[in-house]
Structure formats: structure tokens, C-alpha cells
Protein backbone atom coordinates (compact mmCIF):
# COMPACT_ATOMS: atom_id res chain seq x y z
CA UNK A 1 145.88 81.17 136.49
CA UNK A 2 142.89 83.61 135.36
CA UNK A 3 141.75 84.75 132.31
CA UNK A 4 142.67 88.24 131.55
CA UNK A 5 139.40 88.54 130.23
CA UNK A 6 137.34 87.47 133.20
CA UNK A 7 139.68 89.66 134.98
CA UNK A 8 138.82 92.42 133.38
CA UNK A 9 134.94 91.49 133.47
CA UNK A 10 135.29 91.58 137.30
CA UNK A 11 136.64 95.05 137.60
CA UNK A 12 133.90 96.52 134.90
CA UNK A 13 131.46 96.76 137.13
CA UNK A 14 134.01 98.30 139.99
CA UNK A 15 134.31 101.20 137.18
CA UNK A 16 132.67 104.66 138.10
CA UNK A 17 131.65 107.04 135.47
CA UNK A 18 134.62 110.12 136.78
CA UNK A 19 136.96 106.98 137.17
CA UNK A 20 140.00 106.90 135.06
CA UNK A 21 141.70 104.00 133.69
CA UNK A 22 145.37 103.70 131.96
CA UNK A 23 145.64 100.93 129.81
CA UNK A 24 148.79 99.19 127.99
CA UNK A 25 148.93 96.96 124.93
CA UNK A 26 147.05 94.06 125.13
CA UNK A 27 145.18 94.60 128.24
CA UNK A 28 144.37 97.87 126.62
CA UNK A 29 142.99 96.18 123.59
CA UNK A 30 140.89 93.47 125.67
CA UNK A 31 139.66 96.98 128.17
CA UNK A 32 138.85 98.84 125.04
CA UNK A 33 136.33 95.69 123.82
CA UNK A 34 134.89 95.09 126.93
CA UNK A 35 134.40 98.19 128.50
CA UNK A 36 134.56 101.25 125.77
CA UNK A 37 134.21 104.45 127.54
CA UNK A 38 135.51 108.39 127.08
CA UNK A 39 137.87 108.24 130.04
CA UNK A 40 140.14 105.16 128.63
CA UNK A 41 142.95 106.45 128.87
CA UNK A 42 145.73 105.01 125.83
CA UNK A 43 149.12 105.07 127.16
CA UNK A 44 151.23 104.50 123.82
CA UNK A 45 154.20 105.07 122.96
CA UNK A 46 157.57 104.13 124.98
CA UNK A 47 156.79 100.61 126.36
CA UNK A 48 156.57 100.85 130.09
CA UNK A 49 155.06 104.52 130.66
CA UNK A 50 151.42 103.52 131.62
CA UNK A 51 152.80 104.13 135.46
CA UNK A 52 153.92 107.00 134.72
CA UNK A 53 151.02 108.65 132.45
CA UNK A 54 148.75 107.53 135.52
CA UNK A 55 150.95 109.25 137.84
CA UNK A 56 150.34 112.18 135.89
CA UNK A 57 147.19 111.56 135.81
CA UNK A 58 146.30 111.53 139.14
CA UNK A 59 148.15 114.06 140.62
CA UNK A 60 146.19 116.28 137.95
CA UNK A 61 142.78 114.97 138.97
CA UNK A 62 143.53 113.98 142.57
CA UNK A 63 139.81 113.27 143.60
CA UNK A 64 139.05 110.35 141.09
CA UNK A 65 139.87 106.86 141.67
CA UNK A 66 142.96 105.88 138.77
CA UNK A 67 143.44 102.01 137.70
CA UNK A 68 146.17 101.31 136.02
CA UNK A 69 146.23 97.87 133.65
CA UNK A 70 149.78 97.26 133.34
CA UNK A 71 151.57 94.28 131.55
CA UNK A 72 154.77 92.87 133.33
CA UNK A 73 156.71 93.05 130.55
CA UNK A 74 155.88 96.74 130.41
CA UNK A 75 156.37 97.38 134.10
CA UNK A 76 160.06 96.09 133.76
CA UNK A 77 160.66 99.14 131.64
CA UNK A 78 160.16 101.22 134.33
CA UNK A 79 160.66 99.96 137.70
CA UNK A 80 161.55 102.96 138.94
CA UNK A 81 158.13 104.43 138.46
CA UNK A 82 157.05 102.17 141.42
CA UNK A 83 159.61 104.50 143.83
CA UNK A 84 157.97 107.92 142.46
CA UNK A 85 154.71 106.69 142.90
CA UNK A 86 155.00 105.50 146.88
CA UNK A 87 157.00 108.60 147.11
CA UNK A 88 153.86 110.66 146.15
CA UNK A 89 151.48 108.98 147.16
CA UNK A 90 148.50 109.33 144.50
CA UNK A 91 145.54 108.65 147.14
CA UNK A 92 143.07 106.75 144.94
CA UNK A 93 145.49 104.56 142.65
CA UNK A 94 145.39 100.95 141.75
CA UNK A 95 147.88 99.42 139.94
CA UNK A 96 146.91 96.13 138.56
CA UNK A 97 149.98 93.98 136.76
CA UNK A 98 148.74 91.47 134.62
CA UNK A 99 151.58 88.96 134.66
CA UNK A 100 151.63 86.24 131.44
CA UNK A 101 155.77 86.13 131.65
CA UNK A 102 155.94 87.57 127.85
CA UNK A 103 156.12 90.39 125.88
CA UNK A 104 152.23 89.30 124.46
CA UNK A 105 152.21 91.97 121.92
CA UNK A 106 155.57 91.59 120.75
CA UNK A 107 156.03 87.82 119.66
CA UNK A 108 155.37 86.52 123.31
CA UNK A 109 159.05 86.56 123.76
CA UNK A 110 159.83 85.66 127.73
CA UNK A 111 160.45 88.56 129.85
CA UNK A 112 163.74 88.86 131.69
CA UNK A 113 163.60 86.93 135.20
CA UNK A 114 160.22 85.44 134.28
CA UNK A 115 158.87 82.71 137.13
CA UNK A 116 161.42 84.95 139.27
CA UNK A 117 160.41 88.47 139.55
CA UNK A 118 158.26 89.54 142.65
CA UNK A 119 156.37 92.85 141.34
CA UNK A 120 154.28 92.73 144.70
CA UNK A 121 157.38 92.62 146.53
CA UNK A 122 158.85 95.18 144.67
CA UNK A 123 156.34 97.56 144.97
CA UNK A 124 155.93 97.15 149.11
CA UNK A 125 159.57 97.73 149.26
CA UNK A 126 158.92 100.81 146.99
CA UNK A 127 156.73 101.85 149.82
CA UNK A 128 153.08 100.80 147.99
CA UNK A 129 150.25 100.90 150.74
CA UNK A 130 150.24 97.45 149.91
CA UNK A 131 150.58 95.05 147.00
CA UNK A 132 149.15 91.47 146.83
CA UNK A 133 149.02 88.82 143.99
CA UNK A 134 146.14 86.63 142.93
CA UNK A 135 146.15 83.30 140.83
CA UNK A 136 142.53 82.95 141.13
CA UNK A 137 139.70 84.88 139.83
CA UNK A 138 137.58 84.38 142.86
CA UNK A 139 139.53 85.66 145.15
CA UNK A 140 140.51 88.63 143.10
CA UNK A 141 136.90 89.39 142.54
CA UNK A 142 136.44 89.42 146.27
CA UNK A 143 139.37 91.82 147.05
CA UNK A 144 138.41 94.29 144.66
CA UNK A 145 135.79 96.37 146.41
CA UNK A 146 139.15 96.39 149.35
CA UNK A 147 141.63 97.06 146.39
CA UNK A 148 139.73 100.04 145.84
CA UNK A 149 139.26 101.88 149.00
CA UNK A 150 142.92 102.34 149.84
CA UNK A 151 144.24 105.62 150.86
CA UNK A 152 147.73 105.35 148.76
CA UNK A 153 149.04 103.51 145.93
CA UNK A 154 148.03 99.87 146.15
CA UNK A 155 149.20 96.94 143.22
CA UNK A 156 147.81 93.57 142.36
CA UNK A 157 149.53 91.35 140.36
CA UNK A 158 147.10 89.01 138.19
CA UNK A 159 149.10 85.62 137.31
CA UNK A 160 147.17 85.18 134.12
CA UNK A 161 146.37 83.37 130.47
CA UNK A 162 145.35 85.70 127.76
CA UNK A 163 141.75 84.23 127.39
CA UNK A 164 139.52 85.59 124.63
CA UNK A 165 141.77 87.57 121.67
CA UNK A 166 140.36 90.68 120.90
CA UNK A 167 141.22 92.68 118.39
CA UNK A 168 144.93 95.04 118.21
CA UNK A 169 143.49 98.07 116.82
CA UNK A 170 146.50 99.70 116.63
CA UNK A 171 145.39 102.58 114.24
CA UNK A 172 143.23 103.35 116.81
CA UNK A 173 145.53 103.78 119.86
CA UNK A 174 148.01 105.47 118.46
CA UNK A 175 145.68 108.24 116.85
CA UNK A 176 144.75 111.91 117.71
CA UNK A 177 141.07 111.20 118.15
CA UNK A 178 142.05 108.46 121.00
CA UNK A 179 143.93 110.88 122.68
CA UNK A 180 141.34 114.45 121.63
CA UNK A 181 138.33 112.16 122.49
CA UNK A 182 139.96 111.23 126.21
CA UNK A 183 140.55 114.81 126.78
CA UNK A 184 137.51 116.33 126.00
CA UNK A 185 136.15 113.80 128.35
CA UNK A 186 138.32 115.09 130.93
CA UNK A 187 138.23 118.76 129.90
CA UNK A 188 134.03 118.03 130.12
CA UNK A 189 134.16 116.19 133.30
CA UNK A 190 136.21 118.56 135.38
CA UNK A 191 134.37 121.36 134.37
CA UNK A 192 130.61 119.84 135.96
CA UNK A 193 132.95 118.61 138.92
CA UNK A 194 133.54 122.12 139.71
């Protein structure tokens, strides 16, 4: 199992400044900690959209590299975002699926079908690029620079532990100024990219 933490420490440095990343509940929490930046972008609301907003996302900004940090539980709420994503094709769009088998946020209740569900199968029969799942942090750190140069969506699914808490600053992801602050950055951005 890894850390979520560590997980997220390897991908930091993976992170370009135009890159955008979509982050749910607690991975978005842990993200926002370790690696605060303008183009975080907080996918709140409706449990299971952060697929969805980073669909959106990239077929609006089709040139930057999008990383999703998804939670299982969250991705079960919207399976059917995996079809409309292989069906489009975003061309720089990772995917990652931390999977704990709980709804962390939420009381760590167990997911439906935990220790059954195959999101990496789900997603290459979606029609992902590709979709692979890691259980050590070694060997995800070594497929990340790979994980990143696909051409088409592409998932890994983490089997993690939650590793360090950091704070649920709630007030904070589900205000204005999260959401004002990550479009100026993208308002700002696309405007010297042009």
C-alpha cells in the first residue's frame, strides 16, 4: 500500500506551472497542503464530478497537461464519466484514483464492491489509452514521467493508506475566492499563452 501523501510528493515535482490539477475531498485537502498553487482546481459539490469538471477542463484548455486526483468512492458516482472521457479523448489527461475502499471524508464507510471493483479495468474497457494500478510507491514514482506523456486519457489507480492528516478546510473549498482565485489564474494564464 502507499501513502497518499508520498504519493502526492512524487507527482509535485511532475507539476508544470500551465498544468492543471482537479482535486476531490481528501486528496484535495492533502494537494492543497503540499502543493498550494493558483491552478488547483476545487471540484466541490456533487460527490463524483472531479471527472467531469476535468473533462471540462481540458477540452477548454486543450494544450495543458490535466491530472485529475480522484477518490474511489467518488469515481463510483460517476462511472459513466470514464465512457465520455475515452470517447473524447482529452489528449493530455491523467486520471489518478486513489483507492482506500471508503468514503474517507464521510465516516470511512466501505464503498460498494470494495476489494472487488477493477477501476483500471473499467476504464480500458471504457476505451482509456491505458490504465494501470500501483501498490507501491516506487514503482509509481518510476511510471510517472510515462503516465504523463500519453496521447489520450490514461488512469492509475493508487492502492493506498491515508498517511499524514492534513487539515479539511472546508470553508475554504467550497468558497468564491477558491473558485475567483482559480479563474483569474486561468483567465491570466491563457491570455500570455496567446
Amino acid at each position: 500500500m502507499i501513502q497518499r501523501d508520498l504519493a502526492l510528493m512524487a507527482l509535485r515535482p511532475h507539476i508544470k506551472p500551465r498544468d492543471l490539477v482537479v482535486a476531490v475531498y481528501q486528496s484535495c485537502f492533502d494537494w492543497l497542503a503540499l502543493c498550494p498553487r493558483d491552478l488547483n482546481y476545487v471540484s466541490t459539490g456533487a460527490m463524483g464530478q472531479a471527472s467531469s469538471h476535468a473533462l471540462g477542463l481540458a477540452l477548454g484548455s486543450p494544450d495543458r497537461q490535466l491530472i485529475v486526483l480522484d477518490g474511489d468512492g467518488s469515481l463510483l458516482m460517476n462511472l459513466g464519466s470514464l465512457v465520455t472521457i475515452a470517447t473524447v479523448k482529452p489528449k493530455h489527461f491523467l486520471h489518478i484514483v486513489f483507492e482506500n475502499g471508503v468514503y474517507e471524508v464521510n465516516g470511512a464507510h466501505p464503498i460498494p464492491g470494495s476489494g472487488n471493483v477493477d477501476f483500471a479495468n473499467m476504464a480500458k474497457a471504457a476505451g482509456y489509452q491505458d490504465a494501470m494500478c500501483f501498490s507501491d510507491l516506487d514503482t509509481f514514482k518510476a511510471a510517472l514521467p510515462n503516465l504523463l506523456m500519453y496521447s489520450g486519457p490514461v488512469m492509475a489507480v493508487l492502492k493506498i493508506v491515508p498517511g499524514k492528516a492534513y487539515p479539511r478546510d472546508y470553508d475554504y473549498i467550497h468558497s468564491e475566492a477558491a473558485r475567483q482565485k482559480f479563474r483569474d489564474a486561468l483567465n491570466r494564464d491563457q491570455g500570455q499563452a496567446t
